[in-house]
Structure formats: C-alpha cells, structure tokens
Protein backbone atom coordinates (compact mmCIF):
# COMPACT_ATOMS: atom_id res chain seq x y z
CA UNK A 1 103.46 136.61 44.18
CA UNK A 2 102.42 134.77 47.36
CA UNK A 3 99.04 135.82 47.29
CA UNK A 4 96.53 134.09 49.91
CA UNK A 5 95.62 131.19 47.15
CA UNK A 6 99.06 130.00 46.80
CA UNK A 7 99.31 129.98 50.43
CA UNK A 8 96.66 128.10 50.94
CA UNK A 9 97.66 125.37 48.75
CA UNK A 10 101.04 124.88 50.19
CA UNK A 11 99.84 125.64 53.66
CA UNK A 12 97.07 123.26 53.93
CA UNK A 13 96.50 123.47 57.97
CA UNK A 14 96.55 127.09 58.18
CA UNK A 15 99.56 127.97 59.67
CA UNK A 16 99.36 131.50 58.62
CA UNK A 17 95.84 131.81 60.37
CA UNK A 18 97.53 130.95 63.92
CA UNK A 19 100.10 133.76 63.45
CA UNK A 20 96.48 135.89 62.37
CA UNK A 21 95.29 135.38 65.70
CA UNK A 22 98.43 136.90 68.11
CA UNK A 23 96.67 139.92 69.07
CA UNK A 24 93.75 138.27 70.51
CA UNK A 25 96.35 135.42 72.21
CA UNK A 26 98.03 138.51 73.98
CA UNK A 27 94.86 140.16 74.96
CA UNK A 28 93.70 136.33 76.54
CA UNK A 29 96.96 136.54 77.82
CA UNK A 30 97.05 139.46 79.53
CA UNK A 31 93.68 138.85 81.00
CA UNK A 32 93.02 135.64 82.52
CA UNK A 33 93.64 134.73 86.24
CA UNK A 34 97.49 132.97 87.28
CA UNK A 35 97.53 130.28 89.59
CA UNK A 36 100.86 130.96 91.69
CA UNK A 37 102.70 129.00 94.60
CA UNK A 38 102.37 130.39 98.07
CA UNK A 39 106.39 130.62 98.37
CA UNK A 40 107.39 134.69 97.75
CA UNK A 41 111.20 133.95 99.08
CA UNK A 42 113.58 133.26 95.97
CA UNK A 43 117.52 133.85 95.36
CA UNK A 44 116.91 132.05 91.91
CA UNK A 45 114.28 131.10 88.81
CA UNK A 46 114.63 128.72 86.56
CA UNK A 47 112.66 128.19 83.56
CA UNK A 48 112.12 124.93 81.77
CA UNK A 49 111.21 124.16 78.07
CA UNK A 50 111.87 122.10 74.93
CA UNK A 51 111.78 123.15 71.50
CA UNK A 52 108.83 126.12 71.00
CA UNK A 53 107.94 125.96 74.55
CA UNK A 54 112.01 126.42 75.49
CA UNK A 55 112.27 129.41 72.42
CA UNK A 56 109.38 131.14 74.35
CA UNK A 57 111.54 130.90 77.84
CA UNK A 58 114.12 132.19 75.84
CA UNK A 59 112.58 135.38 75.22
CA UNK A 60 111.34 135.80 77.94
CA UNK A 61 114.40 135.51 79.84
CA UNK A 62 116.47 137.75 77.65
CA UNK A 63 114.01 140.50 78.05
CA UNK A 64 113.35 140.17 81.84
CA UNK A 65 117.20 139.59 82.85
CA UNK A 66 118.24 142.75 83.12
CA UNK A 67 115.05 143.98 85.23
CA UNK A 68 114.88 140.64 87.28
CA UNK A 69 115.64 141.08 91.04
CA UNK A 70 117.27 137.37 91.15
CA UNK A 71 119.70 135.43 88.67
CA UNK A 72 117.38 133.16 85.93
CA UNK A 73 118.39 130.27 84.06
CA UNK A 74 116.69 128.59 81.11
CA UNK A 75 116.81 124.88 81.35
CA UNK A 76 116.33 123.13 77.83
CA UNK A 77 117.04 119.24 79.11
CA UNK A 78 115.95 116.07 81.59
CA UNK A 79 117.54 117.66 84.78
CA UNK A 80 117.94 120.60 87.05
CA UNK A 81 121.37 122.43 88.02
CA UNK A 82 122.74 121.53 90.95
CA UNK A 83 121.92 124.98 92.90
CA UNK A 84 118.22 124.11 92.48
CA UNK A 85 116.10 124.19 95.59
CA UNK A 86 113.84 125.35 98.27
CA UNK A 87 114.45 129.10 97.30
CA UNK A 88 114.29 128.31 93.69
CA UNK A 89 111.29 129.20 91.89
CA UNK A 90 110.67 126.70 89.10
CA UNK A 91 108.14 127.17 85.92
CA UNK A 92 108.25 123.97 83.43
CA UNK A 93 106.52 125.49 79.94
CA UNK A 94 105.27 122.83 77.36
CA UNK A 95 102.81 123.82 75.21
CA UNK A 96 101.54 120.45 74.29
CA UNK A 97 101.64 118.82 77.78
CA UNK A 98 103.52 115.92 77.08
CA UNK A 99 107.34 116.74 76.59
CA UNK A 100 109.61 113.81 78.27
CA UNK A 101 112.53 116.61 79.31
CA UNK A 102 109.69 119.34 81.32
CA UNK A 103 107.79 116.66 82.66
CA UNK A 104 111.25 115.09 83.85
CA UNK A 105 111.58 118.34 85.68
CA UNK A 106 108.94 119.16 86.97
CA UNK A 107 108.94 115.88 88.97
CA UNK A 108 112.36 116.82 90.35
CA UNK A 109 111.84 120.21 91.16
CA UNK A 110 108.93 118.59 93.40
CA UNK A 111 111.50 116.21 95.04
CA UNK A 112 113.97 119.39 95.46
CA UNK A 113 111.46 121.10 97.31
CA UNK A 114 111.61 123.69 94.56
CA UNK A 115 108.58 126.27 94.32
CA UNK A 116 106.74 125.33 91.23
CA UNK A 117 104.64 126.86 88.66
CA UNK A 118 103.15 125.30 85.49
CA UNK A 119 102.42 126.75 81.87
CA UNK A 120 100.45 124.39 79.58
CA UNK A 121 97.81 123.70 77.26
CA UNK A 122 97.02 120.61 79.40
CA UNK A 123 97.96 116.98 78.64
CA UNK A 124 100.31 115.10 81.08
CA UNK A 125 101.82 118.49 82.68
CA UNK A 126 98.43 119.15 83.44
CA UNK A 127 97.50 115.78 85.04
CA UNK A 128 101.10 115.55 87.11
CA UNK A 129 100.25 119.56 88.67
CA UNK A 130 97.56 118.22 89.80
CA UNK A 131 98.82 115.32 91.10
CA UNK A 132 101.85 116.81 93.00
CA UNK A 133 99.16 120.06 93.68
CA UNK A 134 101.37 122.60 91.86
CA UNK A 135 99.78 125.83 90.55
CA UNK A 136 98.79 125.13 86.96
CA UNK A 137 97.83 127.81 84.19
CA UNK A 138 96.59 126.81 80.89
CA UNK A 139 97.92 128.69 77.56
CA UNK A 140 96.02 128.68 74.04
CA UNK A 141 97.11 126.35 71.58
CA UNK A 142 97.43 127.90 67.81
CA UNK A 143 98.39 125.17 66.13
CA UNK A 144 101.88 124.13 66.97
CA UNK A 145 104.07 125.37 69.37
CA UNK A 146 106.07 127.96 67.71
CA UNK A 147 102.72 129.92 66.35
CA UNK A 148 101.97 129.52 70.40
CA UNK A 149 104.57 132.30 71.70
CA UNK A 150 102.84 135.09 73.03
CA UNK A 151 101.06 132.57 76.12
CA UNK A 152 104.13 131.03 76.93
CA UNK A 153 106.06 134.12 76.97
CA UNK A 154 103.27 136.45 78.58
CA UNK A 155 101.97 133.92 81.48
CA UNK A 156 105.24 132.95 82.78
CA UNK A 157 106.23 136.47 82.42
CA UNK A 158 102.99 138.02 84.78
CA UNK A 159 103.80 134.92 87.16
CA UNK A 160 107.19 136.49 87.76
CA UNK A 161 105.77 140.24 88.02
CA UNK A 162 102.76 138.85 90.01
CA UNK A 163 105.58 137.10 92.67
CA UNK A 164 106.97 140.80 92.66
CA UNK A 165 110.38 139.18 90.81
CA UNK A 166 109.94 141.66 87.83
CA UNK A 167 108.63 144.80 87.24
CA UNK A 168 107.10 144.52 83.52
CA UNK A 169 102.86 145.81 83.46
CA UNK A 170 104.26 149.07 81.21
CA UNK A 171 105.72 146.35 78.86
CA UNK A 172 103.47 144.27 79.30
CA UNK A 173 100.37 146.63 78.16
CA UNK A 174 102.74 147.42 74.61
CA UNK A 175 102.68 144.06 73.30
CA UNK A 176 99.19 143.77 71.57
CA UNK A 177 99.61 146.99 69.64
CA UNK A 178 102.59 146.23 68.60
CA UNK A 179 101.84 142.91 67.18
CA UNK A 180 98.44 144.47 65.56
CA UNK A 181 100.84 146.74 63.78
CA UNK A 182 102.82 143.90 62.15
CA UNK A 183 99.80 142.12 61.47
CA UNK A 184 98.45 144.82 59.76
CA UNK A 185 101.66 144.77 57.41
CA UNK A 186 103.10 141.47 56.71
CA UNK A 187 99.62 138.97 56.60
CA UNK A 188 98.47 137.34 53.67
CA UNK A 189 96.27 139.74 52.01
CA UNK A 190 98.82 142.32 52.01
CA UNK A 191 100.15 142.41 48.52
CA UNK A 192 103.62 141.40 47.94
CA UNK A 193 105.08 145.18 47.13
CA UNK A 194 104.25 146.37 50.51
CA UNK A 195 104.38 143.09 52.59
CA UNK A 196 107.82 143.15 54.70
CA UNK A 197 107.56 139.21 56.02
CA UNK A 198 106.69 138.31 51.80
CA UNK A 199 109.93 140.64 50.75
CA UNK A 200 112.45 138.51 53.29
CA UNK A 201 110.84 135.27 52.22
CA UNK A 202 111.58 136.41 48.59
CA UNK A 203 115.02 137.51 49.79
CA UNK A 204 115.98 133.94 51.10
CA UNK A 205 114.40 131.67 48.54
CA UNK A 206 117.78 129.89 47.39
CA UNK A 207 120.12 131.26 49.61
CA UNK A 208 121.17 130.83 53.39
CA UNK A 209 120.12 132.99 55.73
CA UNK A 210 122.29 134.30 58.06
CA UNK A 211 120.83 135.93 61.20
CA UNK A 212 123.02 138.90 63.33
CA UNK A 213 121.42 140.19 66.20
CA UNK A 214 122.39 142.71 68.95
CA UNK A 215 122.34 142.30 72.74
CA UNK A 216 119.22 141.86 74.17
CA UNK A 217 117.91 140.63 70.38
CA UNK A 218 119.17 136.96 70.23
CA UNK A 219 116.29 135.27 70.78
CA UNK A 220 114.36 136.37 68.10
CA UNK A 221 116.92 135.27 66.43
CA UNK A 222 116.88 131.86 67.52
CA UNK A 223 113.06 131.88 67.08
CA UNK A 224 113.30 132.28 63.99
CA UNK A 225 116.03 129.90 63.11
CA UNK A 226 113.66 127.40 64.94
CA UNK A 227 111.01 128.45 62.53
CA UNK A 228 112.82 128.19 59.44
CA UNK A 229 113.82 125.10 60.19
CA UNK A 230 110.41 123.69 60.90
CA UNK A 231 108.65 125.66 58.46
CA UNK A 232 110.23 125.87 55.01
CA UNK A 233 112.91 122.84 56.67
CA UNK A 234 115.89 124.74 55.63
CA UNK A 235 119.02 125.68 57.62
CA UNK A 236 119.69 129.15 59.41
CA UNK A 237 123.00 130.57 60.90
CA UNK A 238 122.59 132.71 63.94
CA UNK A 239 125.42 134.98 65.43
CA UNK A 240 125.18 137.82 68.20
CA UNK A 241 127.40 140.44 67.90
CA UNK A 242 129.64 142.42 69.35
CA UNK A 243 131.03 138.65 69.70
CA UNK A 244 130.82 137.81 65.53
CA UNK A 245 132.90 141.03 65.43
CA UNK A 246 136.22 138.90 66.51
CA UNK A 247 135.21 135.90 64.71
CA UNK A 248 132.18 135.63 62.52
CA UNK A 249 132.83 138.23 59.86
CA UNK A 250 136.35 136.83 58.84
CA UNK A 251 134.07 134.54 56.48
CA UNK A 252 132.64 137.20 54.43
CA UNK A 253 135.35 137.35 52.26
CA UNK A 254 133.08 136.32 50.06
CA UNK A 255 129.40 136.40 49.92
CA UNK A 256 128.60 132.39 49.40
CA UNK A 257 125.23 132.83 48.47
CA UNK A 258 123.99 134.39 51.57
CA UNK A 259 121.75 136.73 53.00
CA UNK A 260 121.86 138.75 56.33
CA UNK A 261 118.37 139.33 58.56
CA UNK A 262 119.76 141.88 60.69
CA UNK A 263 118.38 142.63 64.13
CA UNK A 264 119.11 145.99 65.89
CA UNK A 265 117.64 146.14 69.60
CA UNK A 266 117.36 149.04 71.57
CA UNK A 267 120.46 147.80 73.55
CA UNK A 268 123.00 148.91 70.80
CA UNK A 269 125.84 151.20 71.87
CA UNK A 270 127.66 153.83 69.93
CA UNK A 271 130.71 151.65 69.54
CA UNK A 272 128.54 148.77 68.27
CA UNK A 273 126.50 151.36 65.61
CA UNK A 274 129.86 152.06 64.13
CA UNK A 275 130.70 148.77 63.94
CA UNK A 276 127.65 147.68 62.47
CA UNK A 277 127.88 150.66 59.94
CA UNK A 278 130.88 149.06 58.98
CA UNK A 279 129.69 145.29 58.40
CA UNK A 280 127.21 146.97 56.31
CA UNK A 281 129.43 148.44 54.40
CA UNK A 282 131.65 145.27 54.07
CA UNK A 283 128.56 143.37 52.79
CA UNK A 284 126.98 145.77 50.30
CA UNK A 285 130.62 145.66 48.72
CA UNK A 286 130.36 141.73 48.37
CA UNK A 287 126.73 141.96 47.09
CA UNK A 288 125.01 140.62 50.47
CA UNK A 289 121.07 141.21 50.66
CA UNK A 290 120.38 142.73 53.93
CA UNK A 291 116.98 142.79 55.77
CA UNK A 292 117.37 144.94 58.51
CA UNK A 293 114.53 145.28 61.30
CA UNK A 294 114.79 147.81 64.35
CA UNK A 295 113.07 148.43 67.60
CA UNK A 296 110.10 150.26 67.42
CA UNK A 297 109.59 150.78 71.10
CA UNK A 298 109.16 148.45 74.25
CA UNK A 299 111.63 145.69 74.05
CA UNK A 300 109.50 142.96 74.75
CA UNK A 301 106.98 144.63 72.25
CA UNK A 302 110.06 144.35 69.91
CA UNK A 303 110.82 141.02 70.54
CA UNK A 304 107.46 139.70 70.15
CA UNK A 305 106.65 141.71 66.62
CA UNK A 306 109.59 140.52 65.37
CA UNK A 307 108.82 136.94 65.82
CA UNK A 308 105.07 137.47 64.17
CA UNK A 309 107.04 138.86 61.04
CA UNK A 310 109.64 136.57 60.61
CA UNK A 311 107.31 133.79 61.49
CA UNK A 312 105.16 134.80 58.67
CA UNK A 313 107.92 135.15 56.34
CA UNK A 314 109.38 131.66 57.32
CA UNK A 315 105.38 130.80 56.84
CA UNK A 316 105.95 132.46 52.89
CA UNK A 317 109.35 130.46 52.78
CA UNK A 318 107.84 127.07 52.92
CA UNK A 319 105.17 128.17 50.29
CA UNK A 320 108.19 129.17 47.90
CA UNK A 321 109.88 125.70 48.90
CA UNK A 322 106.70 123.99 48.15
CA UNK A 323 106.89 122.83 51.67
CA UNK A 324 103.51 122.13 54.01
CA UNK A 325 104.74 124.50 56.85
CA UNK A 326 102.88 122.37 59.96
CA UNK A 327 104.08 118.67 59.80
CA UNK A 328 107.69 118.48 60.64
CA UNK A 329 107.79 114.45 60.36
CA UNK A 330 111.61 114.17 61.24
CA UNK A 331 110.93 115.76 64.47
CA UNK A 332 108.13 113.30 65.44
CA UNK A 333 110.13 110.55 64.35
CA UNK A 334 112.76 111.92 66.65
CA UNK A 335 109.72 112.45 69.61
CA UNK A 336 108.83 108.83 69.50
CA UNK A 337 112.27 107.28 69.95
C-alpha cells in the first residue's frame, strides 16, 4: 500500500521529491550569506506573508516569540498596522515573488520609513528590493510553496538572530538532523508497516481530520491544514487547546466520522497532561483514531519535523484520493481575479 509506483502515478510532478530534499534546503539555509538593513534600533517586527510564504512566518513566529527581545506580528493581508514605522523592522516573505498582498507591503513599509528586509525566490519582490534598495535574500524553490518551508522559516529567522533580536544558533544547528530523522522514516520507499506519514494518511482516508495542538504547536497545525487542503483538497479542523477544553470537546459526543492528529509540544503543563489524558480517554470511548506526535527535542526542530511528516502524509492523502497533489487550480483561479 502506497508504495513509490502508486505515488508516482498520482503524483505526477514529484511532490514527494521536494519534501526528499529538506535536509539539504536547511543545510543551504543555514549557510549562505543574509543581506540585512543597516537599522539595529527596533521596539517592533513584523512579518509579512500569504498563503505558504505566511504558514512559514507563522512558525517562525510562534517559535521565536517567547525568546524575541521585541513584540512580533504576522501580517497575512494588503496593509500594515497602524504602529508600523521607523523602529519597525519589516521582512515581506513570498516564495514565488509575485504575491499582490507582500508586494503591497513592502511598498508601504518603504513609505513608513520602516526597516526592511526581503525573503524570496526572486520575481517582482526581487525587482521592487532592488528598486527601493532594500536588503534582498533569495530562498530555494522546491516546487510550490508549502514543500518551500525550511528557507522561509530559517532565513528570516538568522535575519532576526543576525540583528541580535533573537537568540536561536543552538536551535538553529538541530533542525537538519531532525528532519533527516523523519526523512529516514516516513519517505516513499519506506514500506507502509513502518512508515508513520503512510499510517496517518491511511488513518484519514474517508474521514475528517481534526487537528489539536498544544501551546507553542499551532502552527504545525495550521501547516498542515494548509497542506491538506492543497494536497489531497480536503477539509481540516484545527483547535489549540487549553482553549478547545471550554468549548471544542462539547462536540465529541459523538465521534462523526473523525479522526484526531494530536500535537504535544514541549510547552505542555501538568494541568494540561491531565487534561489531555482525559480527552484521550473520552475519545478512545467513542471509537476516535488518534495519531499522536511529540517533541523530540528543540522546538523549532519539532516544529519543522513535524511539518516534513505530515506534509508527506497529506502527500500519501492525495494519492489515496486519486488527487495530483501540485496543481491546486481553484487557488489560481482565485490568484488571477
């Protein structure tokens, strides 16, 4: 079951061989020189980005807030917030270039006097740095944008550490090992019995998934919503607790043909374990399949693994859907009105 032939016929633009090539992404990642804006004085960042490019601020964001020396605010639209300005430190992240909403920003964080920094593959983000003579730094393109991740989240990130903003090289220097190690166990040509990414896809194949994840694990959660819907095009539910605690479980009074991904980050609490303990309990009794992943060690290395093995299982999805993973023609439709 879901053995690299089938793949290949449903995924006919290699999908799955982008998410194959994350450890040597990080490892360009962590590697090549930034291009960063003279300004060091900030009270506040802001990060900019639509769709994969937005996920990937996102993550980064979640795992940097704590750490960060300054409030940070992720910006997924046309305009700014109204505190924006010379002290704020600005990074617009589009993968492909050419995204109406982050170009729309970056031009006004130029006329806010905002300190700007770029993340692209090129296109017109490319062009307009130059133009306006704002620090640009290109990211590798695999494919699409959400198989792009670890160069939008990686290069923004060392931008911020490199400004002295954040403290993250220890973090940093975890990622590629742990991504190898989830490489090594949910690819293709890892058979179906000991394949963790194959197992979930299996899991959700007719039902709805339902996503939980802890503090500090949301979005990998969202990620992989995203991906789903992209991927296999079918609908996710997402929910962070300890807030679906006092609202989100009440509809478990019956299981409705759903199954739980559940996502337990190193920020968990004891009150929240018991808790937890107990919605397990709740849903084993109403015959909920639960896939349950946990932090194996840095959280950003957590994050980051986590979104290479769901990925790949929303990858096996669309093969069990019959659905071509890559085009998502709805969305360019959308793009081009």
């Amino acid at each position: 079951m879901l053995g690299l032939m089938e793949i290949r016929a449903v995924d006919r633009q290699g999908l799955w061989e982008a998410y194959a090539r994350w450890p040597s992404a990080v490892r360009t990642s962590m590697n090549q020189v930034l291009s960063l804006p003279e300004k060091r004085d900030f009270d506040s960042v802001i990060l900019a980005g639509m769709g994969g490019s937005g996920s990937a601020c996102d993550i980064l964001a979640e795992w940097s807030r704590p750490a960060m020396k300054v409030p940070m605010t992720v910006v997924k639209e046309y305009h700014l917030p109204g505190f924006a300005g010379p002290r704020t430190l600005v990074m617009v992240v589009s993968l492909s270039g050419d995204t109406k909403e982050t170009l729309g920003i970056l031009s006004e964080a130029v006329d806010k006097r905002c300190a700007v920094a770029s993340v692209s593959s090129g296109g017109a983000v490319e062009r307009a740095s130059a133009g306006f003579r704002v620090p640009f730094n290109r990211v590798e393109k695999l494919l699409v944008a959400r198989a792009s991740t670890p160069g939008m989240v990686l290069v923004p990130g060392r931008i911020l550490s490199a400004l002295g903003l954040l403290d993250g090289q220890a973090e940093f220097g975890m990622v590629e090992g742990a991504v190898r190690r989830t490489l090594a166990r949910s690819n293709p040509s890892v058979s179906f019995g000991r394949n963790p990414s194959k197992k979930l896809a299996a899991t959700l194949f007719g039902r709805t998934a339902v996503v939980y994840a802890s503090t500090g694990a949301s979005s990998a959660a969202v990620h992989f919503k995203n991906s789903v819907n992209e991927n296999a095009k079918v609908p996710v539910l997402v929910e962070a607790y300890p807030e679906l605690f006092h609202n989100g479980v009440e509809t478990w009074k019956a299981s409705r043909n759903r199954a739980v991904v559940l996502l337990r980050g190193p920020r968990e609490g004891g009150q929240v374990k018991e808790k937890v303990v107990s919605l397990k309990r709740m849903l084993k009794k109403v015959g909920v399949p639960i896939s349950e992943f946990r932090s194996e060690g840095g959280e950003l290395a957590t994050l980051l693994s986590w979104c290479l093995a769901l990925d790949l299982a929303s990858v096996y999805l669309a093969v069990l859907e019959k659905e071509d993973p890559t085009p998502t023609p709805i969305l360019s439709r959308m793009r081009r009105s």
